[in-house]
PDB file of N, CA and C in Angstrom:
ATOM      1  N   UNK A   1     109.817 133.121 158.764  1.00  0.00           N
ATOM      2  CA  UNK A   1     110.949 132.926 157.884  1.00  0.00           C
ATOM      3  C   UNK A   1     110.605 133.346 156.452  1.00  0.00           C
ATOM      4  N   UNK A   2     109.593 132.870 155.962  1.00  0.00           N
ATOM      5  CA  UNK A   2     109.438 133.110 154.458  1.00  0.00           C
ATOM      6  C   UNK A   2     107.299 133.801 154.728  1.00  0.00           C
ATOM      7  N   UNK A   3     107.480 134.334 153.774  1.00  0.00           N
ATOM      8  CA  UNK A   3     106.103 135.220 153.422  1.00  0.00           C
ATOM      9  C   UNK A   3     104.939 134.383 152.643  1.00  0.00           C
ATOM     10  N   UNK A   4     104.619 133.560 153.724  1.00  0.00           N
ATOM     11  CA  UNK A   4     103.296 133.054 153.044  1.00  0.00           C
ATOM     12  C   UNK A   4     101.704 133.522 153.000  1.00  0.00           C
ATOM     13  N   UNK A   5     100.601 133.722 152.267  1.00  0.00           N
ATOM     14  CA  UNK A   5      99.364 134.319 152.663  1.00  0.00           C
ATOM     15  C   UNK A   5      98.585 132.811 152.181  1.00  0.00           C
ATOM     16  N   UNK A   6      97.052 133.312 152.439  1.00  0.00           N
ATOM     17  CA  UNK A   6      96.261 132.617 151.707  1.00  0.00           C
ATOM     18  C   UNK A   6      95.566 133.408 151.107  1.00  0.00           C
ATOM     19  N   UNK A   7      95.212 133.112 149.685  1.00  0.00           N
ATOM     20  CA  UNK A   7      94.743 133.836 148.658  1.00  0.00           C
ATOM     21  C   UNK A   7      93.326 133.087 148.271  1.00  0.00           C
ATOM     22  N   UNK A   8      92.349 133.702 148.546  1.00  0.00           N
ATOM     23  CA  UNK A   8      90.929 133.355 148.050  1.00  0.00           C
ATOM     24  C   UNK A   8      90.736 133.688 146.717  1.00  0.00           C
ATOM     25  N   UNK A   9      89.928 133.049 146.150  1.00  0.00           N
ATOM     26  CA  UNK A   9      89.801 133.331 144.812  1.00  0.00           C
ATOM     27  C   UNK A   9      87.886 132.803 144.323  1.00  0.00           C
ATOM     28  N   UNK A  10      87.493 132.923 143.811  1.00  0.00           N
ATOM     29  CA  UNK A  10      86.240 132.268 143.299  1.00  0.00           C
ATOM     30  C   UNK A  10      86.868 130.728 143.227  1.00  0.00           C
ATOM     31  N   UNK A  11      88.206 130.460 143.050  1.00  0.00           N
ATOM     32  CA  UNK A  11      87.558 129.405 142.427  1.00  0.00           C
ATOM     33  C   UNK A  11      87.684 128.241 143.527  1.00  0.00           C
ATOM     34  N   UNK A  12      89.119 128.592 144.566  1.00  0.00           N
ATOM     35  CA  UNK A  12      89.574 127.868 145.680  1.00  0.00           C
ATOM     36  C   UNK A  12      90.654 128.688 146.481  1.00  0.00           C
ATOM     37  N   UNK A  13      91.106 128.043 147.511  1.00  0.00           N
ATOM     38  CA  UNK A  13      92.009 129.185 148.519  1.00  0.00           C
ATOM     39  C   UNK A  13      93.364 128.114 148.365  1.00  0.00           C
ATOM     40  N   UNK A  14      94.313 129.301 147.827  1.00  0.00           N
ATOM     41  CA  UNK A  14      95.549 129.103 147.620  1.00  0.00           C
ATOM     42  C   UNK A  14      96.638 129.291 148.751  1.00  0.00           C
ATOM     43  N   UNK A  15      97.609 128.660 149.211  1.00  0.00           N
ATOM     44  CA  UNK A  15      98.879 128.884 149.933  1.00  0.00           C
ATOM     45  C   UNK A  15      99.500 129.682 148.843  1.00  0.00           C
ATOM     46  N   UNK A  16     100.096 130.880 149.311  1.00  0.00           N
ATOM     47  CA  UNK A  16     101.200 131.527 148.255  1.00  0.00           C
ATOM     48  C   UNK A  16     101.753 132.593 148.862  1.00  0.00           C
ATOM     49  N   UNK A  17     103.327 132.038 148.376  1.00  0.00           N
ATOM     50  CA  UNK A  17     104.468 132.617 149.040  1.00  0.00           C
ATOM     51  C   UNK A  17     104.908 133.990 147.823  1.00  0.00           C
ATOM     52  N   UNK A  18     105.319 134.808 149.168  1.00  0.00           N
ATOM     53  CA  UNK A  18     105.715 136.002 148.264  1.00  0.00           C
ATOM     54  C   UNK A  18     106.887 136.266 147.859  1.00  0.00           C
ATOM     55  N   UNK A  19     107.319 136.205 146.557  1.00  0.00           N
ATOM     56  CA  UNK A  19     108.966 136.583 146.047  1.00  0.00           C
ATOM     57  C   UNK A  19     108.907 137.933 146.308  1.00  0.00           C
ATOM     58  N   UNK A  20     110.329 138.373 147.040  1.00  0.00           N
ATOM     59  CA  UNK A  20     110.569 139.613 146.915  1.00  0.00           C
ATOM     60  C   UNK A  20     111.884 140.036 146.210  1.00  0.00           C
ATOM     61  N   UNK A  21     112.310 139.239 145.448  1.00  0.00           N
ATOM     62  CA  UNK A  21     113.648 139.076 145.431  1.00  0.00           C
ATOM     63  C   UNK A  21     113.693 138.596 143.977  1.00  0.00           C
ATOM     64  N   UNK A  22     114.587 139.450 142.749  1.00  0.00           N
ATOM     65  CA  UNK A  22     114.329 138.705 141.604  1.00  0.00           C
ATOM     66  C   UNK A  22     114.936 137.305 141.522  1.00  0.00           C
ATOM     67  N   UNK A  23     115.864 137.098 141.940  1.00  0.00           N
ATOM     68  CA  UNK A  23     116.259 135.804 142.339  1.00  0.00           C
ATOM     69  C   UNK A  23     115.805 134.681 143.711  1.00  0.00           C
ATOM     70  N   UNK A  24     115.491 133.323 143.037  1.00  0.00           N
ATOM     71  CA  UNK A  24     115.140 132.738 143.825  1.00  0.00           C
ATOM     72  C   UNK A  24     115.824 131.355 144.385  1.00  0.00           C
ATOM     73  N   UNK A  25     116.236 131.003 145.898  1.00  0.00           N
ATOM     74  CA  UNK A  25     117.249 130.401 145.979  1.00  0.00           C
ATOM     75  C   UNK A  25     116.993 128.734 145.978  1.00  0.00           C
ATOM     76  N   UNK A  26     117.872 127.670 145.943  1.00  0.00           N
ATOM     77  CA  UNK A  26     117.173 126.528 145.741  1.00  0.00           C
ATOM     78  C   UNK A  26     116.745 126.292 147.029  1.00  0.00           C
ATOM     79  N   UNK A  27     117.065 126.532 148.815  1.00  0.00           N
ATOM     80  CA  UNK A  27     116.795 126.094 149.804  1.00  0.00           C
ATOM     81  C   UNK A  27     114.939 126.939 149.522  1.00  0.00           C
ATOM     82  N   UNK A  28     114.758 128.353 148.992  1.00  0.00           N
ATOM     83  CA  UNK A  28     113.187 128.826 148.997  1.00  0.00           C
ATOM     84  C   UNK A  28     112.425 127.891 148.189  1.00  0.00           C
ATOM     85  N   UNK A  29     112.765 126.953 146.704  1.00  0.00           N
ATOM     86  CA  UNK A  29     112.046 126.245 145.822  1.00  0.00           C
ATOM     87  C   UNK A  29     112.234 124.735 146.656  1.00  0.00           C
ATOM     88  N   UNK A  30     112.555 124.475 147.738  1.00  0.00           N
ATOM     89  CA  UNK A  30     112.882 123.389 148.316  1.00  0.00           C
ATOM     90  C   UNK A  30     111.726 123.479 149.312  1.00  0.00           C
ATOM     91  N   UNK A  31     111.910 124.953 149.949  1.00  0.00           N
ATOM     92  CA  UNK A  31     110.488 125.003 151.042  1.00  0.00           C
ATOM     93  C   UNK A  31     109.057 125.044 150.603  1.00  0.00           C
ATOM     94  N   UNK A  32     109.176 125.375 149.051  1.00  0.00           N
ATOM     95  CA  UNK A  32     108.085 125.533 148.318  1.00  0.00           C
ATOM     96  C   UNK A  32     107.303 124.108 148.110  1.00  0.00           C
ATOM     97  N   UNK A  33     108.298 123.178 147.524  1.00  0.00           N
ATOM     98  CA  UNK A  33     107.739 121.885 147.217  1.00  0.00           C
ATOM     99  C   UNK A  33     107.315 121.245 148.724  1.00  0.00           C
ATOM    100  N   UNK A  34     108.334 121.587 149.300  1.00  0.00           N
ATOM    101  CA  UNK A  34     108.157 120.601 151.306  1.00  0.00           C
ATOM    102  C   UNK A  34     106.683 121.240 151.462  1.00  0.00           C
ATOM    103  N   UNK A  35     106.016 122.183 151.427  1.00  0.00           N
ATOM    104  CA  UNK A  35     105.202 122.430 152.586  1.00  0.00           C
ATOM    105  C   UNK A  35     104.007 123.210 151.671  1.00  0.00           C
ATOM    106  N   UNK A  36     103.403 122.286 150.887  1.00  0.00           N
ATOM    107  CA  UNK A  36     102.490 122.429 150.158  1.00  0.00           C
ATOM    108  C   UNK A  36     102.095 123.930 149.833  1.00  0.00           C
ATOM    109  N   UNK A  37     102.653 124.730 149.359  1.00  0.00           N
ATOM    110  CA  UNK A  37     102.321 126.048 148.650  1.00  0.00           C
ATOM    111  C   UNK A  37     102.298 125.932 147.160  1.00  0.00           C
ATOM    112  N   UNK A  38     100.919 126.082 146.539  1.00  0.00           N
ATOM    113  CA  UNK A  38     100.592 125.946 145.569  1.00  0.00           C
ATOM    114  C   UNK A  38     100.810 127.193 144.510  1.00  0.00           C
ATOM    115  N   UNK A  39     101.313 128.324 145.428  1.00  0.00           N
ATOM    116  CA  UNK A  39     101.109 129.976 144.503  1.00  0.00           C
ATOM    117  C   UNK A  39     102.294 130.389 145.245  1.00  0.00           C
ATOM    118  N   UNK A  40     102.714 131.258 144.064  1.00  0.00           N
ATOM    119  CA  UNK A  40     103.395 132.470 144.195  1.00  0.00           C
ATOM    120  C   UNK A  40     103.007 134.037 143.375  1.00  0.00           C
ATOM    121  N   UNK A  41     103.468 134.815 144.507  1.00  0.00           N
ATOM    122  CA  UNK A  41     103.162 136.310 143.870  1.00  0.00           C
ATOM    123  C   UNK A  41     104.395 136.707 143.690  1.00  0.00           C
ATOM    124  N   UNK A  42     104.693 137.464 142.287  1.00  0.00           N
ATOM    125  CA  UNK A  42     106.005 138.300 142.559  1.00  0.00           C
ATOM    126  C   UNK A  42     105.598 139.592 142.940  1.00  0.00           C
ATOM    127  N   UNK A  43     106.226 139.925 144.132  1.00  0.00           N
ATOM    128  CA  UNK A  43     106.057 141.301 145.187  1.00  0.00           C
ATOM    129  C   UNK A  43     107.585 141.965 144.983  1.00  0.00           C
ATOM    130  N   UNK A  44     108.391 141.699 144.222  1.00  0.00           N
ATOM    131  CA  UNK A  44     109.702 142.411 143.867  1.00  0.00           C
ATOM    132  C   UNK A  44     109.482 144.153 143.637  1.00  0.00           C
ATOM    133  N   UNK A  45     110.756 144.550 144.190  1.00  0.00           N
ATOM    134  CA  UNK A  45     110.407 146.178 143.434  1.00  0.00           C
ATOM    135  C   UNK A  45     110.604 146.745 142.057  1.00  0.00           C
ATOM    136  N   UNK A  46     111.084 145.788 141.644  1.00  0.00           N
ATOM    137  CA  UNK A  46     112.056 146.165 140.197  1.00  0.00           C
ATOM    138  C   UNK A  46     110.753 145.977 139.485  1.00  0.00           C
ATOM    139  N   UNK A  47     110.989 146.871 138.579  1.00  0.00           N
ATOM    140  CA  UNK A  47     109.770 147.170 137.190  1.00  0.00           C
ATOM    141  C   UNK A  47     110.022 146.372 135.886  1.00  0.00           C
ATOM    142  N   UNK A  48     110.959 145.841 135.769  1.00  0.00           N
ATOM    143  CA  UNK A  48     111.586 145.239 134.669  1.00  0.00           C
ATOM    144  C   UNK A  48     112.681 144.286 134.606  1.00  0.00           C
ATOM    145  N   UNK A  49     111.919 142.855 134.503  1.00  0.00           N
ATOM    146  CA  UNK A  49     112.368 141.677 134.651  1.00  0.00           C
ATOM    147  C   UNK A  49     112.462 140.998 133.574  1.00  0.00           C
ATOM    148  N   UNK A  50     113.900 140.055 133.789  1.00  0.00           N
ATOM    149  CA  UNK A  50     114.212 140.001 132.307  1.00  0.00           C
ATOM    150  C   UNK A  50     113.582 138.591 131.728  1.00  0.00           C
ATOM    151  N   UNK A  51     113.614 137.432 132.924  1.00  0.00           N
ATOM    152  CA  UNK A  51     112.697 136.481 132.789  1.00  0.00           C
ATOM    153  C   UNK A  51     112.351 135.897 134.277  1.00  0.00           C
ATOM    154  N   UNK A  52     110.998 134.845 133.875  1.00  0.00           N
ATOM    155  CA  UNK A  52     110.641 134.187 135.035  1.00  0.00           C
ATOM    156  C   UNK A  52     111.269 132.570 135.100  1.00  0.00           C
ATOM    157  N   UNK A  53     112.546 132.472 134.966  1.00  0.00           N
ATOM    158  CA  UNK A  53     112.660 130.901 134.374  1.00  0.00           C
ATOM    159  C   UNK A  53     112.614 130.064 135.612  1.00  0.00           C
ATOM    160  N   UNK A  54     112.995 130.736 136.824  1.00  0.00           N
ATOM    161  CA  UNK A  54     112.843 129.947 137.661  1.00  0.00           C
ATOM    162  C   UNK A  54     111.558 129.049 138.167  1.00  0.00           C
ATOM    163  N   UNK A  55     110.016 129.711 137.702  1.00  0.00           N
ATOM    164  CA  UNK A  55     109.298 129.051 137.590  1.00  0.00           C
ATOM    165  C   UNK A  55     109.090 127.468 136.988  1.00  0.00           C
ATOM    166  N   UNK A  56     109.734 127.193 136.452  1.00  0.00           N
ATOM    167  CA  UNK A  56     109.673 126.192 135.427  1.00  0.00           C
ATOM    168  C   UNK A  56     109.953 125.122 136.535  1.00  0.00           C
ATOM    169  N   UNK A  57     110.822 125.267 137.702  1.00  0.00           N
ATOM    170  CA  UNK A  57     111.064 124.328 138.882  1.00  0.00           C
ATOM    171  C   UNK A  57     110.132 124.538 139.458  1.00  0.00           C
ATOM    172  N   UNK A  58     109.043 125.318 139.367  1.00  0.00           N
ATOM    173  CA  UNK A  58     107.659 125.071 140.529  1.00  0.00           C
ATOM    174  C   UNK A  58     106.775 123.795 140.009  1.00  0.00           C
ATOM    175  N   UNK A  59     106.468 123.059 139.107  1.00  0.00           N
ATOM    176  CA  UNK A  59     105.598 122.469 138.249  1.00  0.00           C
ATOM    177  C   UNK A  59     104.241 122.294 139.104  1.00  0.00           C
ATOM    178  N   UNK A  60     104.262 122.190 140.291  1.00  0.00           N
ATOM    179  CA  UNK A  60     102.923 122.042 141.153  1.00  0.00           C
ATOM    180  C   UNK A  60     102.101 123.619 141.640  1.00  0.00           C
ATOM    181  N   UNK A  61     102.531 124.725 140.822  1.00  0.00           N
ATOM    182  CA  UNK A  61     102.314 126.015 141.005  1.00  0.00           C
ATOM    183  C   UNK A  61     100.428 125.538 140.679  1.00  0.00           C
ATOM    184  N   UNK A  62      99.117 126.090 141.286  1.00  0.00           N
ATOM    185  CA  UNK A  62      98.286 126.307 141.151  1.00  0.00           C
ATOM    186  C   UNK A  62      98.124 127.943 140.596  1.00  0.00           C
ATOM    187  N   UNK A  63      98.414 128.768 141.265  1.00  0.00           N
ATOM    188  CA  UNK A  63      98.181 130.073 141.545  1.00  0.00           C
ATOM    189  C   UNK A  63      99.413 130.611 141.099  1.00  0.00           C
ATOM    190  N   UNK A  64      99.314 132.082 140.240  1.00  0.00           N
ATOM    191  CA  UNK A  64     100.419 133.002 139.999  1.00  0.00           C
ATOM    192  C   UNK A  64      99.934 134.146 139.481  1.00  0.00           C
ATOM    193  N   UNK A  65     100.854 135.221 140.501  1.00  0.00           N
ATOM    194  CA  UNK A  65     100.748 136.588 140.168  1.00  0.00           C
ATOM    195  C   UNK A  65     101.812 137.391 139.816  1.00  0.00           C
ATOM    196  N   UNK A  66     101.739 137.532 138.524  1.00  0.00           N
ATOM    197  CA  UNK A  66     102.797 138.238 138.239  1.00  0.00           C
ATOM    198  C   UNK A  66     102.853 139.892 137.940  1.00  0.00           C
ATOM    199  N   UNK A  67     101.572 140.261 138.416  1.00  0.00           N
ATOM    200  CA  UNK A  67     101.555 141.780 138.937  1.00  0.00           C
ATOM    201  C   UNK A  67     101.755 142.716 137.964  1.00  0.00           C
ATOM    202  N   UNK A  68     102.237 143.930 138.068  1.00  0.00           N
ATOM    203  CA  UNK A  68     102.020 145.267 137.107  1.00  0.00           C
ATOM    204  C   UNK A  68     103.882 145.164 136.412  1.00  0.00           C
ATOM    205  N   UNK A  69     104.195 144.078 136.445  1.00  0.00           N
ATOM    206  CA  UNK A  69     106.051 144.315 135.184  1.00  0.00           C
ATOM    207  C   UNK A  69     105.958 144.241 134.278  1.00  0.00           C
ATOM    208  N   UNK A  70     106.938 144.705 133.637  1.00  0.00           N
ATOM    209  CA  UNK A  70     107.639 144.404 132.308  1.00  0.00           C
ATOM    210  C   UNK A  70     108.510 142.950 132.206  1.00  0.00           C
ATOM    211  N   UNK A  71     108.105 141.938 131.682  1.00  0.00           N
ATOM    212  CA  UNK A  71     108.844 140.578 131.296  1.00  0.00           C
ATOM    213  C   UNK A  71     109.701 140.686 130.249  1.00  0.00           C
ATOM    214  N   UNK A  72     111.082 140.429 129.914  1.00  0.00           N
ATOM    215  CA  UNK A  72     111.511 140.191 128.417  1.00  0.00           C
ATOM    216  C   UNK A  72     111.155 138.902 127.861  1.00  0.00           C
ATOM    217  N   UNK A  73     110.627 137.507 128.954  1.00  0.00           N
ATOM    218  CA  UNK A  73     110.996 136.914 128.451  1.00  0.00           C
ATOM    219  C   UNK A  73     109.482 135.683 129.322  1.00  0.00           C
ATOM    220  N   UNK A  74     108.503 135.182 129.377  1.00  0.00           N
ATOM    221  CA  UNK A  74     108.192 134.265 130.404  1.00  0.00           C
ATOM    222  C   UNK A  74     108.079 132.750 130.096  1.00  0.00           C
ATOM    223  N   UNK A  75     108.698 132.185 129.202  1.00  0.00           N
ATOM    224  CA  UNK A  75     108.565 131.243 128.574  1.00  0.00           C
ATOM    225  C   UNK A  75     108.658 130.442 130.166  1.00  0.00           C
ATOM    226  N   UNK A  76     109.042 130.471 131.104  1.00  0.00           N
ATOM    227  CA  UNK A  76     108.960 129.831 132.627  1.00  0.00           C
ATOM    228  C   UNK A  76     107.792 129.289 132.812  1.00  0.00           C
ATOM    229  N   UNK A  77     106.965 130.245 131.891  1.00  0.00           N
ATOM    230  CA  UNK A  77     105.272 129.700 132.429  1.00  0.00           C
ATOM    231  C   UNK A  77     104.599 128.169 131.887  1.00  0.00           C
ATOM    232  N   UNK A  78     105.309 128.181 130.805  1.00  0.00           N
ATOM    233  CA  UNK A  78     104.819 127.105 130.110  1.00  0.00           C
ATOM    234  C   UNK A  78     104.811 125.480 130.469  1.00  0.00           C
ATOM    235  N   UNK A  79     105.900 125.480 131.635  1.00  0.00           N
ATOM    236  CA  UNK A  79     106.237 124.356 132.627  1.00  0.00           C
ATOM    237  C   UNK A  79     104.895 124.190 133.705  1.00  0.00           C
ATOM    238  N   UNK A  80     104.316 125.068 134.031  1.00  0.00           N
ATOM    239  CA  UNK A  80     103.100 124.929 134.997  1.00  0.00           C
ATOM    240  C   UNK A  80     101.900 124.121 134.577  1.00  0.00           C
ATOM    241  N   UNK A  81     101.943 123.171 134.220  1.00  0.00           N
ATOM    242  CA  UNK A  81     100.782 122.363 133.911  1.00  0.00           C
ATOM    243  C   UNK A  81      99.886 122.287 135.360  1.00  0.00           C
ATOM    244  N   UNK A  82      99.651 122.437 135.897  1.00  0.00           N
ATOM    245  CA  UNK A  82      98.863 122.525 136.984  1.00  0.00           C
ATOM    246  C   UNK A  82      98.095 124.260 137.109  1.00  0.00           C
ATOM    247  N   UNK A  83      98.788 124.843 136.782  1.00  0.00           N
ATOM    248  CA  UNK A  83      98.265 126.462 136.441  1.00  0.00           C
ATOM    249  C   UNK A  83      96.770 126.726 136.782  1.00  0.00           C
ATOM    250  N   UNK A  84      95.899 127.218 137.501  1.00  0.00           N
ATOM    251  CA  UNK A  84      94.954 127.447 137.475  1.00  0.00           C
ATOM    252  C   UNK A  84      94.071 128.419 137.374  1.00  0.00           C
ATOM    253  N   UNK A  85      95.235 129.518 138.415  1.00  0.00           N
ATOM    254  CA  UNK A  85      94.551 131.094 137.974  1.00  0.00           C
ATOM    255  C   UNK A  85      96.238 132.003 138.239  1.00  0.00           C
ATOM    256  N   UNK A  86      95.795 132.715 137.044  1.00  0.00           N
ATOM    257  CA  UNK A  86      97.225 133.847 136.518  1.00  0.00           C
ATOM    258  C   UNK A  86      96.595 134.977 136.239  1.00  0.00           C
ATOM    259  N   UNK A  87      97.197 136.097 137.225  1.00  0.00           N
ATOM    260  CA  UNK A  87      97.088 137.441 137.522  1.00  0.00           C
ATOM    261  C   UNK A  87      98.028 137.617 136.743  1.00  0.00           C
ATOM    262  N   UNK A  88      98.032 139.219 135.407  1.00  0.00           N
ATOM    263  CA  UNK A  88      99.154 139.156 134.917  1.00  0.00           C
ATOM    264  C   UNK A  88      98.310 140.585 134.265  1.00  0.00           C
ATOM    265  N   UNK A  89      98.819 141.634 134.809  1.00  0.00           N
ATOM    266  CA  UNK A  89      98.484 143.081 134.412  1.00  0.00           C
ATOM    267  C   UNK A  89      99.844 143.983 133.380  1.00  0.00           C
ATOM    268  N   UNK A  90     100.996 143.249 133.691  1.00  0.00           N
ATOM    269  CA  UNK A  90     102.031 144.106 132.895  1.00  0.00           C
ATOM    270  C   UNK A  90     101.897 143.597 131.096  1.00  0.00           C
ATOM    271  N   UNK A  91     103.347 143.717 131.066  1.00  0.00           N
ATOM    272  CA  UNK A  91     103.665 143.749 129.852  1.00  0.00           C
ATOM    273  C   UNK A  91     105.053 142.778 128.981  1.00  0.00           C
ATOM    274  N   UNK A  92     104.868 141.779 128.276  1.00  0.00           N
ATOM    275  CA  UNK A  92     105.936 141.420 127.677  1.00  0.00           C
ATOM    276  C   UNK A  92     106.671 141.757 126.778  1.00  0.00           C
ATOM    277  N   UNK A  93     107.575 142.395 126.888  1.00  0.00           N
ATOM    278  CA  UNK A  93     109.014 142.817 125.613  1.00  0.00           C
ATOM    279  C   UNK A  93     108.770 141.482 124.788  1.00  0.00           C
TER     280      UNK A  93
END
């Protein structure tokens, strides 16, 4: 149903589900909290995203990759107090 991996890291091994979709729906942030996935990757095709706000409803996010985009905006991130490791190769407008 939904795209989950496990992601090794030096520091611990993460559950993390893959967005493909710039929008994310409340039944996917519902399966997120139910079934312990600590990470998400955005795997979207679009190059240029205008924000991540939906993050801000993950608060138990460990893990995030936000890959090779353009952000206008990620103030979303700042809700992740749990945050542990952030992949983040693009660029913020």
């Amino acid at each position: 149903m939904y795209d989950v991996v496990t992601v090794k890291t030096n520091f611990k091994n993460y559950n993390v589900f893959i967005q493909e979709s710039k929008f994310i729906d409340k039944e996917v942030i519902n399966f997120l909290k139910d079934n312990n996935i600590n990470g998400i990757s955005l795997g979207m095709d679009e190059k240029i995203l205008p924000n991540v706000d939906f993050l801000s409803e993950l608060t138990q996010l460990e893990y995030l990759n936000l890959g090779r985009k353009s952000y206008e905006n990620l103030n979303g991130i700042e809700k992740l107090v749990n945050l542990e490791y952030l992949d983040f190769k693009g660029i913020c407008e």
